[in-house]
Structures are given as structure tokens and as C-alpha cells.
C-alpha atoms as a PDB file:
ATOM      1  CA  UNK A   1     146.692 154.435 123.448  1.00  0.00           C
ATOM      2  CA  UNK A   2     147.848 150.646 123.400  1.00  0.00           C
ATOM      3  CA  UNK A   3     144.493 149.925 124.375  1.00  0.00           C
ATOM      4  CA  UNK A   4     142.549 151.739 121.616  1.00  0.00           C
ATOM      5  CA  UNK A   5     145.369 150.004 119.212  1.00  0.00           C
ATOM      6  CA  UNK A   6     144.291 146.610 121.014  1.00  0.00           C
ATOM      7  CA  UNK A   7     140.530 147.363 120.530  1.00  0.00           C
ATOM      8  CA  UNK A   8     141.182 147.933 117.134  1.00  0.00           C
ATOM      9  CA  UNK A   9     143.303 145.084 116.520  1.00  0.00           C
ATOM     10  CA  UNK A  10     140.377 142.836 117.930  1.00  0.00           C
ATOM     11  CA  UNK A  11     137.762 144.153 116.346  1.00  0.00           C
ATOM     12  CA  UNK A  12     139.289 143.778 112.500  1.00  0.00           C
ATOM     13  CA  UNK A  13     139.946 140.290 113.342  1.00  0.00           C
ATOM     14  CA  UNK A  14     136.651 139.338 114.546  1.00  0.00           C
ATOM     15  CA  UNK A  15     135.682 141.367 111.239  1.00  0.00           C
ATOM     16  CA  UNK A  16     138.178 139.240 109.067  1.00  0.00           C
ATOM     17  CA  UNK A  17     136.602 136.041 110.775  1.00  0.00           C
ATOM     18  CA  UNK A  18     132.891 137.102 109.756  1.00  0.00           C
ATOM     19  CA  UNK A  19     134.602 137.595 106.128  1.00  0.00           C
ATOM     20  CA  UNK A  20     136.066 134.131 106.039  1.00  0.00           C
ATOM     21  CA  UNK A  21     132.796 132.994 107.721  1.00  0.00           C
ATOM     22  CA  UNK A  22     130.837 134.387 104.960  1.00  0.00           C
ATOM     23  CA  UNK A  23     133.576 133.466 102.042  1.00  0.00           C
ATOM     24  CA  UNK A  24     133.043 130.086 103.178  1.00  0.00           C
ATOM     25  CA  UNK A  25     129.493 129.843 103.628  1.00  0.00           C
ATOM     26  CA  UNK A  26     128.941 131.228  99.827  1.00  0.00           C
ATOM     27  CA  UNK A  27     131.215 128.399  98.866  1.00  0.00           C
ATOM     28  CA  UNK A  28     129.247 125.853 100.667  1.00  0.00           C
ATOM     29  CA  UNK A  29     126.403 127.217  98.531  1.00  0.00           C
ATOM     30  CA  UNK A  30     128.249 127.126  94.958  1.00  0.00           C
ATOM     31  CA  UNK A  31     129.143 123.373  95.876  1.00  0.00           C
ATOM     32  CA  UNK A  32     125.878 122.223  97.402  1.00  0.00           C
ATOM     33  CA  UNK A  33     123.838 124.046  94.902  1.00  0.00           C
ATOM     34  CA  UNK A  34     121.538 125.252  97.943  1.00  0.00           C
ATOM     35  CA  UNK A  35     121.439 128.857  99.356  1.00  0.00           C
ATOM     36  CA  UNK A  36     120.016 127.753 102.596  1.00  0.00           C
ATOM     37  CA  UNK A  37     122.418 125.138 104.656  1.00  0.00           C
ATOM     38  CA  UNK A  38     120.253 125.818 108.072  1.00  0.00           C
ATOM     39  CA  UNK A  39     116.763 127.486 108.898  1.00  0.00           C
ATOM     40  CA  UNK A  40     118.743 130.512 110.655  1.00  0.00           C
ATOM     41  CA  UNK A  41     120.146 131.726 107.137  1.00  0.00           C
ATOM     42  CA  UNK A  42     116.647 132.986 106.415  1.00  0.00           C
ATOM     43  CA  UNK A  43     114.087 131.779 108.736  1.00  0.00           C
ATOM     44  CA  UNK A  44     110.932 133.272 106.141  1.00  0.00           C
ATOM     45  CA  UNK A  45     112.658 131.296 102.933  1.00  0.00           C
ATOM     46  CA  UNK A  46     112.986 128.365 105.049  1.00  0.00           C
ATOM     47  CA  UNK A  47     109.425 128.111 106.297  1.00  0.00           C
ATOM     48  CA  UNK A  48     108.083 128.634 102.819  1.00  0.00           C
ATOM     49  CA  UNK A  49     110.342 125.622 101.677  1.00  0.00           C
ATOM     50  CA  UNK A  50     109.165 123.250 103.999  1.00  0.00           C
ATOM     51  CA  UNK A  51     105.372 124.608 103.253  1.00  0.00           C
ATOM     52  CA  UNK A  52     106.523 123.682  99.403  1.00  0.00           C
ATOM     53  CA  UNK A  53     107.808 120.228 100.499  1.00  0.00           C
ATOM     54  CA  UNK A  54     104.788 119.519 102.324  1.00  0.00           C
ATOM     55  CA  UNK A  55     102.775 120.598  98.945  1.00  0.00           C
ATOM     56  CA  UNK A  56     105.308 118.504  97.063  1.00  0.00           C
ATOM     57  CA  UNK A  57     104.672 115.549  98.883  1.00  0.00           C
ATOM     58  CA  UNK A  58     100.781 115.545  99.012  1.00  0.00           C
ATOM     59  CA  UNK A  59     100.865 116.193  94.968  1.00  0.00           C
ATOM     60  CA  UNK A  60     102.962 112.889  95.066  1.00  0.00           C
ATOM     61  CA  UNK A  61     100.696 110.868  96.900  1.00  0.00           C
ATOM     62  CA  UNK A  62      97.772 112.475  95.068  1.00  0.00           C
ATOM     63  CA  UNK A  63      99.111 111.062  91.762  1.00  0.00           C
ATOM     64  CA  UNK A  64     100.008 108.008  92.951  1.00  0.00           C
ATOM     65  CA  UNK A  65      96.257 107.474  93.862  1.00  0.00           C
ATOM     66  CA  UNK A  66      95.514 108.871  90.564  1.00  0.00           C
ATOM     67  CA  UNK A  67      97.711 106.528  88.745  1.00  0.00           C
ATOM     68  CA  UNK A  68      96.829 102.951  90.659  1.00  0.00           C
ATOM     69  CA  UNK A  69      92.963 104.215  90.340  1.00  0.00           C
ATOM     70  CA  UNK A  70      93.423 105.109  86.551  1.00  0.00           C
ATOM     71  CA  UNK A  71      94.330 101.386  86.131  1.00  0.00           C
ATOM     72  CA  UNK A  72      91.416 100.451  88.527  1.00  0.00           C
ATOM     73  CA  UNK A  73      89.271 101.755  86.617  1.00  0.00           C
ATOM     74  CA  UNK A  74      90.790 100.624  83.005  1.00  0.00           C
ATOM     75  CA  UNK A  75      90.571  96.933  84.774  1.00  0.00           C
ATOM     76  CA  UNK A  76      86.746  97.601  85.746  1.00  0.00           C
ATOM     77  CA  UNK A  77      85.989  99.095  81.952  1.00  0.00           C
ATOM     78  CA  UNK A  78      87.441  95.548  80.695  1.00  0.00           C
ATOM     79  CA  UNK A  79      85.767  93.492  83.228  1.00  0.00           C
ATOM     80  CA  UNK A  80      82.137  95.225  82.322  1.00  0.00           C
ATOM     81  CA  UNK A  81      82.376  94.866  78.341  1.00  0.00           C
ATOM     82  CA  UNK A  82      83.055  91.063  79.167  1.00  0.00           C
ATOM     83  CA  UNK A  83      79.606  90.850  81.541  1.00  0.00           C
ATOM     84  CA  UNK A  84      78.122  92.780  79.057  1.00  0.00           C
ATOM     85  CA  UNK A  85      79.045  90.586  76.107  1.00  0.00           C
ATOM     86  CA  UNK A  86      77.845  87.627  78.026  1.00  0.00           C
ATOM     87  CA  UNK A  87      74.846  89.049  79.211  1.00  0.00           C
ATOM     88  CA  UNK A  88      73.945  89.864  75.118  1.00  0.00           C
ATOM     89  CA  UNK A  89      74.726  86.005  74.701  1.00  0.00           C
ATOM     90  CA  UNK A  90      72.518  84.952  77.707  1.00  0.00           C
ATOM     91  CA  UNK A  91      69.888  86.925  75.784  1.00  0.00           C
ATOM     92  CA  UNK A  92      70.335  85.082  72.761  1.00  0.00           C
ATOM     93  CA  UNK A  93      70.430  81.796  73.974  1.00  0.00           C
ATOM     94  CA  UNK A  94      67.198  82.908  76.031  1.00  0.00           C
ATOM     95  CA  UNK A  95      65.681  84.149  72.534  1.00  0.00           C
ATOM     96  CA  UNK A  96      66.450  80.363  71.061  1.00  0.00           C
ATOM     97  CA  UNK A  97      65.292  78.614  73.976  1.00  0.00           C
ATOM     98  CA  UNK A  98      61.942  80.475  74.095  1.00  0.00           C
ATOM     99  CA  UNK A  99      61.356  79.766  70.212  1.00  0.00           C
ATOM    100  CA  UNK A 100      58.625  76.705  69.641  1.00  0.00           C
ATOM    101  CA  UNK A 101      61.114  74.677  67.402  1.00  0.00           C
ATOM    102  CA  UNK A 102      63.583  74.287  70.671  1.00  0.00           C
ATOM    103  CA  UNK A 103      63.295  70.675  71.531  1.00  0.00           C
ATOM    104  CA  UNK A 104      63.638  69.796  75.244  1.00  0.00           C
ATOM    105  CA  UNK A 105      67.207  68.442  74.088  1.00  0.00           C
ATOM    106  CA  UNK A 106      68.231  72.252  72.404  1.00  0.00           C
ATOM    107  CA  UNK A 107      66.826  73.774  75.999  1.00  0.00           C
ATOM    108  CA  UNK A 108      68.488  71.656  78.322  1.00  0.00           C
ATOM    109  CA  UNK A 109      71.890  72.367  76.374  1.00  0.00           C
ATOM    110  CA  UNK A 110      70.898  76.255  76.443  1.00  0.00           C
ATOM    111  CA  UNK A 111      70.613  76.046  80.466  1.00  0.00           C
ATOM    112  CA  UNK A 112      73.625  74.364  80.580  1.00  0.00           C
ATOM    113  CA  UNK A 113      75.316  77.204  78.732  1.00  0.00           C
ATOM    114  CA  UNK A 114      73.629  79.757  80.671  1.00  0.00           C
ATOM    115  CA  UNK A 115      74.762  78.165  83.953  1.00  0.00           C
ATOM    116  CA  UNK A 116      78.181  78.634  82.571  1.00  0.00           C
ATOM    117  CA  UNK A 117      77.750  81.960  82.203  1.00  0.00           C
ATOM    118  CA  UNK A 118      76.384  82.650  85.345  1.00  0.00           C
ATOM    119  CA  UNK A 119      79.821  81.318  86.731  1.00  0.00           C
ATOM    120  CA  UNK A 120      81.634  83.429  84.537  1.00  0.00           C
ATOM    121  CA  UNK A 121      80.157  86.608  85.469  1.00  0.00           C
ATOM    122  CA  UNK A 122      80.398  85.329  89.436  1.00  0.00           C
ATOM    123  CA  UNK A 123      84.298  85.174  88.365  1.00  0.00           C
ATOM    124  CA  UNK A 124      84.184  88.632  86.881  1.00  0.00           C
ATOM    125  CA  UNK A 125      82.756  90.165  89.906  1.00  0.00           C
ATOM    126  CA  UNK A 126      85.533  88.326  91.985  1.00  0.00           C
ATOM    127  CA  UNK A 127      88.168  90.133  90.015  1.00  0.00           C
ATOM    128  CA  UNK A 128      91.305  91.626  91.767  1.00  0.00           C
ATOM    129  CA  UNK A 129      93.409  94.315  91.058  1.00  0.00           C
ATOM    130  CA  UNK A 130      97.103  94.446  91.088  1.00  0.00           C
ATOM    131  CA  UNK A 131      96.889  94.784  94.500  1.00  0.00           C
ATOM    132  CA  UNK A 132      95.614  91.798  94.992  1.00  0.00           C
ATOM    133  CA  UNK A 133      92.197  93.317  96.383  1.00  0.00           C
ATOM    134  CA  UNK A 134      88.578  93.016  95.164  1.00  0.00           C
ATOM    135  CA  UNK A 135      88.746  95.554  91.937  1.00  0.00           C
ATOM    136  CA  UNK A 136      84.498  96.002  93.096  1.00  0.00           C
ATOM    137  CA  UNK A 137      84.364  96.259  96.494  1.00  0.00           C
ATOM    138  CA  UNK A 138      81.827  93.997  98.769  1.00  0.00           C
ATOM    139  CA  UNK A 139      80.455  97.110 100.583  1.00  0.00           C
ATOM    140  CA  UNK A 140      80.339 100.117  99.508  1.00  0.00           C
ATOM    141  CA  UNK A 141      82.388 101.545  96.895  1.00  0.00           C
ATOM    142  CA  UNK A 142      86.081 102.534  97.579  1.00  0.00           C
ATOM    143  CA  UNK A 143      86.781 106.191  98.093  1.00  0.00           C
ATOM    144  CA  UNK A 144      90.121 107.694  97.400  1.00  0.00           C
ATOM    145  CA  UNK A 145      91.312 111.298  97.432  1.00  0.00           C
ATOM    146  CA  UNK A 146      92.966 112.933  94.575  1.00  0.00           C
ATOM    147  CA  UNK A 147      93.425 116.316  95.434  1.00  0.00           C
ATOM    148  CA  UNK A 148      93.224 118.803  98.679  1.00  0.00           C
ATOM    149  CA  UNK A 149      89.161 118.739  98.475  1.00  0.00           C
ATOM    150  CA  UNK A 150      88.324 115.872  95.531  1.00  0.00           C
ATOM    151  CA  UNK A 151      88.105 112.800  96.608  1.00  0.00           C
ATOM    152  CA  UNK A 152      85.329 109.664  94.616  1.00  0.00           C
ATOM    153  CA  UNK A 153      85.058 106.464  94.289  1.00  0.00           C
ATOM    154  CA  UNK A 154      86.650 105.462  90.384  1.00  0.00           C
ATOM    155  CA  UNK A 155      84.735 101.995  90.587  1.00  0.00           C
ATOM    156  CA  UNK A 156      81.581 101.020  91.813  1.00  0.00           C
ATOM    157  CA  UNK A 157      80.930  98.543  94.494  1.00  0.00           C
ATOM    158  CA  UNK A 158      80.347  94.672  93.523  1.00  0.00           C
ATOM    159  CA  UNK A 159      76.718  95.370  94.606  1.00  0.00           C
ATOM    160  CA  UNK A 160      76.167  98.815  92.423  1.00  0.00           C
ATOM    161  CA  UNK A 161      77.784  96.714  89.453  1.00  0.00           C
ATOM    162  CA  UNK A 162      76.632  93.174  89.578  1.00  0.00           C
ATOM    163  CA  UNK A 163      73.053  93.370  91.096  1.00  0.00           C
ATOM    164  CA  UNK A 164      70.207  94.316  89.386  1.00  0.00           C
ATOM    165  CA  UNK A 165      66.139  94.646  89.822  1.00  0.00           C
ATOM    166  CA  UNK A 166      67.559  93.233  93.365  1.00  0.00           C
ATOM    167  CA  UNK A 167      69.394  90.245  92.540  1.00  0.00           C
ATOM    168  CA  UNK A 168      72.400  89.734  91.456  1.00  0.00           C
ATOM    169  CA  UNK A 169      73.092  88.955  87.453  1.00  0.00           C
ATOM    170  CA  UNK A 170      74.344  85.410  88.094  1.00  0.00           C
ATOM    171  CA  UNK A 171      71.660  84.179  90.230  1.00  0.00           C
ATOM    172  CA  UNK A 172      69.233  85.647  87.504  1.00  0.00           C
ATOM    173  CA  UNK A 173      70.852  84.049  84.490  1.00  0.00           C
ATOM    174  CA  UNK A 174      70.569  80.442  86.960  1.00  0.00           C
ATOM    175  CA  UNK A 175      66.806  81.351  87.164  1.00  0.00           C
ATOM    176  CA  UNK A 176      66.445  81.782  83.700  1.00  0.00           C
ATOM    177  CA  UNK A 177      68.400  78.433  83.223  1.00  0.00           C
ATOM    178  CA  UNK A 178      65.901  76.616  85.377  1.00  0.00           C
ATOM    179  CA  UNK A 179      62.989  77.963  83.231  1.00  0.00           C
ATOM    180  CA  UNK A 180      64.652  77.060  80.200  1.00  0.00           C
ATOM    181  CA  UNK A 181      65.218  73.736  81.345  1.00  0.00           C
ATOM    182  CA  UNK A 182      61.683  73.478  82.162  1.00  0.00           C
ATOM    183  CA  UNK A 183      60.067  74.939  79.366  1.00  0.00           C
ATOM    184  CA  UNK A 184      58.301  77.852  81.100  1.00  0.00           C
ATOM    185  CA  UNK A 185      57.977  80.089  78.645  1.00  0.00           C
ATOM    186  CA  UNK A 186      56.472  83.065  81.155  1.00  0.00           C
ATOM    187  CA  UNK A 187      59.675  82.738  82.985  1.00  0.00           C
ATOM    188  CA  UNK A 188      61.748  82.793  80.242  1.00  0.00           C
ATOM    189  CA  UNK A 189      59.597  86.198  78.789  1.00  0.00           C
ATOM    190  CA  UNK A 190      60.138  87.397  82.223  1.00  0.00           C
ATOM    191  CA  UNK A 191      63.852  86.568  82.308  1.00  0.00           C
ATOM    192  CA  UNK A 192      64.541  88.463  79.158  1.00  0.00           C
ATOM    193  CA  UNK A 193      62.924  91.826  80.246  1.00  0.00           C
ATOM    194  CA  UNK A 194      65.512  91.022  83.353  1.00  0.00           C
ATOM    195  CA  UNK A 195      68.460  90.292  80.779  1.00  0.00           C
ATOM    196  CA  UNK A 196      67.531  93.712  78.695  1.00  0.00           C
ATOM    197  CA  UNK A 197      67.598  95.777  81.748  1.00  0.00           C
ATOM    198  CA  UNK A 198      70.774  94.280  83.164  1.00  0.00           C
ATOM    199  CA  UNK A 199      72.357  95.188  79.845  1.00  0.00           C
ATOM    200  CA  UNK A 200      71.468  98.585  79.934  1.00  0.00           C
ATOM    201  CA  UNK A 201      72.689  98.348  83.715  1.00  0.00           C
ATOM    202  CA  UNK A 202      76.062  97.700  83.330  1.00  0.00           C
ATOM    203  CA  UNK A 203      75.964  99.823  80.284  1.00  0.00           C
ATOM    204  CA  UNK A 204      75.429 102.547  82.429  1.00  0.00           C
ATOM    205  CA  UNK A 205      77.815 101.429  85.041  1.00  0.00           C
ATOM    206  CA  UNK A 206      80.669 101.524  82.654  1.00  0.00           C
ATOM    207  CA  UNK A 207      79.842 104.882  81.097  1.00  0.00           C
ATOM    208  CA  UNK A 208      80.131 105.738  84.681  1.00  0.00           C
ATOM    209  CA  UNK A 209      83.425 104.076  84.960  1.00  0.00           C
ATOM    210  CA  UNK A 210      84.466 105.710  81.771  1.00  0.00           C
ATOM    211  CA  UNK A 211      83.378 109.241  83.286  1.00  0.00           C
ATOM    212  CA  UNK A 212      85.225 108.623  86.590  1.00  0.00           C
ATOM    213  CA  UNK A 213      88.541 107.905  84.597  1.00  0.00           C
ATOM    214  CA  UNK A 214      88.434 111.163  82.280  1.00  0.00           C
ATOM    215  CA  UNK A 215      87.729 113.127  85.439  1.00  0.00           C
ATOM    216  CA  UNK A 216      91.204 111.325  87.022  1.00  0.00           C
ATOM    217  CA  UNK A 217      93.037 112.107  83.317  1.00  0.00           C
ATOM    218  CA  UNK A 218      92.169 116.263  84.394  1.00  0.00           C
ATOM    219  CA  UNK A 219      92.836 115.728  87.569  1.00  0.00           C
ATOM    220  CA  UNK A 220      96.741 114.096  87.151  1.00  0.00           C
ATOM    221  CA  UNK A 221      97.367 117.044  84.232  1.00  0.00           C
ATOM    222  CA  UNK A 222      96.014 119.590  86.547  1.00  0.00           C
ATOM    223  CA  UNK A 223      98.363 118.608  89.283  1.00  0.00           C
ATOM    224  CA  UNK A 224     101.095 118.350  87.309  1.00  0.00           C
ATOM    225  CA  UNK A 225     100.785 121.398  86.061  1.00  0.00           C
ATOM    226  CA  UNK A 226     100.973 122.835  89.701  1.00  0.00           C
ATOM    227  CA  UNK A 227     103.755 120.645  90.871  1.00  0.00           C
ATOM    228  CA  UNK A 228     106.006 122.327  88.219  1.00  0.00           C
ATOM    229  CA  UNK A 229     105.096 126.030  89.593  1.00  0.00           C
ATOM    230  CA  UNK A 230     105.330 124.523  92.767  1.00  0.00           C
ATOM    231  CA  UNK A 231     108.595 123.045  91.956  1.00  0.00           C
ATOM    232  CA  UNK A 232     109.905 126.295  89.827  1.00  0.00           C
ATOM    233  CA  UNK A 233     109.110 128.227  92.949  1.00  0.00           C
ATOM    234  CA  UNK A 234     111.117 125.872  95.443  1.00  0.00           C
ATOM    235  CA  UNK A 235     114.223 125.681  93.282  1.00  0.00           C
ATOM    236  CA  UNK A 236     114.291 129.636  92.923  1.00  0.00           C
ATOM    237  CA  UNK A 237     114.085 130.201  96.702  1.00  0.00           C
ATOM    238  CA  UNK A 238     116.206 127.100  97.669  1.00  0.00           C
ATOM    239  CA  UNK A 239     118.998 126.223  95.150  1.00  0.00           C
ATOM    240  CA  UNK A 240     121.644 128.807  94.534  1.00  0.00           C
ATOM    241  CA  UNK A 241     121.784 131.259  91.995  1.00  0.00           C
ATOM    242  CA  UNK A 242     125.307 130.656  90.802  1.00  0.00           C
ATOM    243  CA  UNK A 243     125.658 134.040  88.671  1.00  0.00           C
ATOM    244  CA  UNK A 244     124.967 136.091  91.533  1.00  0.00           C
ATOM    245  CA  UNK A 245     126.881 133.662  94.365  1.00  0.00           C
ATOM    246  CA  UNK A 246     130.428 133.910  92.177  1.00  0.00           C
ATOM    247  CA  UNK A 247     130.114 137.450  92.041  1.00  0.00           C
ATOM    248  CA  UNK A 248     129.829 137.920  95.634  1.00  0.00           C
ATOM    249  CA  UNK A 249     132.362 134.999  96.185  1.00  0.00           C
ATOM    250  CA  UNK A 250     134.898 136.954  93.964  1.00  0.00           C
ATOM    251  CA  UNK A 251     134.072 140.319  96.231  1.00  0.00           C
ATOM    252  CA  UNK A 252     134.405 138.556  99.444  1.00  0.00           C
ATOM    253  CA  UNK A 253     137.887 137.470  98.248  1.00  0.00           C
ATOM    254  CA  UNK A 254     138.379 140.542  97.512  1.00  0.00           C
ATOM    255  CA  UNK A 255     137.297 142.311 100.361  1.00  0.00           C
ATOM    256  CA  UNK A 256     139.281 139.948 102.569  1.00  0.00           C
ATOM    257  CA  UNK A 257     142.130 139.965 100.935  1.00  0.00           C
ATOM    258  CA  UNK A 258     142.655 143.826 100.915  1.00  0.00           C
ATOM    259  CA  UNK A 259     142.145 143.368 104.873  1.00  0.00           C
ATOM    260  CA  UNK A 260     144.607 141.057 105.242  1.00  0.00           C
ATOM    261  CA  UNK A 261     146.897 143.119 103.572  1.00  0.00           C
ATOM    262  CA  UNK A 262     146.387 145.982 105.724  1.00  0.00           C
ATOM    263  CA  UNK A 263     146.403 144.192 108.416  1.00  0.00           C
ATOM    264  CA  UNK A 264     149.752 142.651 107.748  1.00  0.00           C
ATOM    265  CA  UNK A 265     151.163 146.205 107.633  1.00  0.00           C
ATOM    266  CA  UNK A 266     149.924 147.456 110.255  1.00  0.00           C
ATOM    267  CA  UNK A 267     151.538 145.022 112.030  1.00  0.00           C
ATOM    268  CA  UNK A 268     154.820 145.184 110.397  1.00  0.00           C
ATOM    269  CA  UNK A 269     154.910 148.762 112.417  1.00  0.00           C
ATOM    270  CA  UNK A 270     156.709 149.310 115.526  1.00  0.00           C
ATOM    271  CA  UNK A 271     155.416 150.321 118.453  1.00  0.00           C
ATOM    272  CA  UNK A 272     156.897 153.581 118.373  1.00  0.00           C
ATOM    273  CA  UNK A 273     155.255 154.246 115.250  1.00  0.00           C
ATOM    274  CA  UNK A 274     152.042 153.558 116.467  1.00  0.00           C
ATOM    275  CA  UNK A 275     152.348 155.775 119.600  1.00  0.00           C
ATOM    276  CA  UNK A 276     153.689 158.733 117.226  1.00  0.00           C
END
């Protein structure tokens, strides 16, 4: 009989200890603010969280590329409306130079111009972005991944941009320059077919440009818009759901209270009274 009263005695403590156990690990989660505090509390909920973190943290890096390739590509639109303007003024200093009332005087001027243009665009091609690397690149074109299966290039490559008909825009506009200077009207006929063409060129280059960054604008909003189901679904399994963790606070309280108290009487009896 003492025995069975033992048993008993040991088993509604170790019950009273999973109580308090419990009591305190609800409290852990009204103060924390998370219903998980290890992977063992549930193993399924804790898997999907880090599957969500994971998700989290590739949408992060995703729109980071988005954002620094946005500006890439606002940089490029900038630098191409500026080679395009002087490639327009090349042509109409080529036009003047080519007309029969340019003196040798008005043409030498007009190649010197032209030269100076040629350096400008060379500069333009050289630009960097806030990185501090080549905003075109030398080889090929820089690609970058946005999402789990898109990834493009959002600027061309120096070469796609600033080369045309096989050589590159500068070194045209210096051959045109030297057949200003020199009168030759052929090459100067020839050089504005070139110059017509390389406008239309990097026309094109910058629609592509332009293209490339209202693809990245869908991109950013459609990942945002997953990040906040992603996020919405995260907080629901991880953080705690205070309505429901108060009420089963208060009727763990409860619950352990009304054992203590029983407890505490039962041992208040004699052992006489227990073997009667």
C-alpha cells in the first residue's frame, strides 16, 4: 500500500513538473513573440520556416540585383542619349563640311570639332557605375539573375553599344575628321551613311536598355508581392498567436494550481489515513 501511495506521489509530481514545464514554455512564447524556441517543438513547422528563410533570403538578394541593375541601366539610358546627341552633331558638322561654300579654314575647324567628339564618346563608353566598374562591359555583356529561373543582361556590352558597321563610333567620327580635313567629299558622303546608321544603332540599343529596365520594374513588384505571402506565411507559423497562447497560459495556471492544491492535502493526511 505505501508503495502504490509512493507511485502515486511520483507520478503527480513528474505530472506537476510537465505543467510548470509547459506554463513556462507558453510564457517564453508570449515574451519572445515566437511559438517555436527549438526545432523539437514541431519539427514539420520548423523545416517549413527555414525553407521560408531560405526563400526570404534569395528574394533579398534578387532585389538587390534588381535595384543596383535598375540604376545600371538608368546610367546606360543617360550615357546613350548623350552619344546620340553627339552623333546628330557629328552629322551636322559633316553636312557643313561637305557643302561647296566650306572653305578649307571652316573644314579644318569642323575636324577639329569632330575629333572632340570622338573623345567624348571614347569617355562615354569608359563610364563606371557606382561600383566603380565599367557600366558597358569590355566582353560580353554582364549577366545577372533576378529571380529563381530569370536571369539577362540589363546593359549591353561596350562592343554591342559603341561599335558599329565593325568599328567603333569614335574611330569613325576620326575618319570622317580626316576626310573633312582633306576635302574628300566621297569620304565624307560615305561617313554620313556611317553617322545615320550609328544613330539608328544606339537608338536601338537604348530602346533595348529601356525594355530591359521595364522588364526589372515587373520583376521587383512581382517579387515583392511574393515576399509579403511569403512573409505572411512565416509570421503565422512562427510568431505566437497571443489570443490563443493567454488562454492556454491562464488554463495551465489553472490546471496547476488545482494540483497543487490537492496535492498539498493529500499530504496534510496522516499515514493512518491513507492506509484506512
Amino acid at each position: 500500500m505505501i508503495n502504490a501511495v509512493g507511485n502515486r506521489m511520483t507520478r503527480e509530481i513528474a505530472r506537476q513538473s510537465r505543467l510548470a514545464d509547459g506554463l513556462e514554455r507558453i510564457q517564453i512564447q508570449i515574451s519572445s513573440g515566437k511559438r517555436l524556441q527549438r526545432m523539437s517543438d514541431d519539427p514539420v513547422a520548423a523545416r517549413r520556416i527555414q525553407t521560408l528563410g531560405t526563400t526570404q533570403a534569395s528574394m533579398a538578394s534578387w532585389q538587390a540585383n534588381i535595384k543596383s541593375a535598375s540604376a545600371q541601366a538608368s546610367q546606360a539610358d543617360g550615357v546613350l542619349k548623350s552619344t546620340s546627341d553627339l552623333l546628330i552633331r557629328a552629322r551636322e558638322l559633316t553636312l557643313s563640311a561637305s557643302s561647296d561654300t566650306a572653305s578649307p579654314a571652316d573644314r579644318a575647324t569642323i575636324a577639329a570639332e569632330l575629333k572632340t567628339l570622338a573623345d567624348q564618346i571614347d569617355g562615354l563608353a569608359a563610364t563606371r557605375d557606382s561600383n566603380g566598374e565599367p557600366l558597358f562591359a569590355a566582353g560580353a555583356a554582364r549577366v545577372v539573375r533576378f529571380d529563381s529561373d530569370i536571369s539577362f543582361a540589363a546593359v549591353p556590352s561596350a562592343a554591342d553599344t559603341f561599335v558599329f558597321g565593325g568599328n567603333g563610333l569614335s574611330t569613325s567620327l576620326r575618319d570622317i575628321a580626316t576626310a573633312v580635313a582633306a576635302g574628300d567629299k566621297a569620304a565624307m558622303g560615305t561617313g554620313l551613311t556611317t553617322l545615320t546608321g550609328a544613330i539608328d544603332h544606339v537608338a536601338n540599343q537604348n530602346a533595348a536598355i529601356g525594355l530591359a529596365a521595364g522588364r526589372l520594374e515587373r520583376i521587383g513588384e512581382s517579387i515583392a508581392a511574393r515576399g509579403i505571402d511569403v512573409a505572411d506565411e512565416r509570421q503565422s507559423i512562427e510568431e505566437t498567436d497571443l489570443d490563443t497562447a493567454i488562454a492556454q497560459l491562464n488554463a495551465q495556471e489553472l490546471t496547476l494550481s488545482a494540483a497543487q492544491a490537492a496535492f498539498a492535502k493529500i499530504n496534510r493526511q496522516t499515514l493512518f489515513d491513507l492506509l484506512t
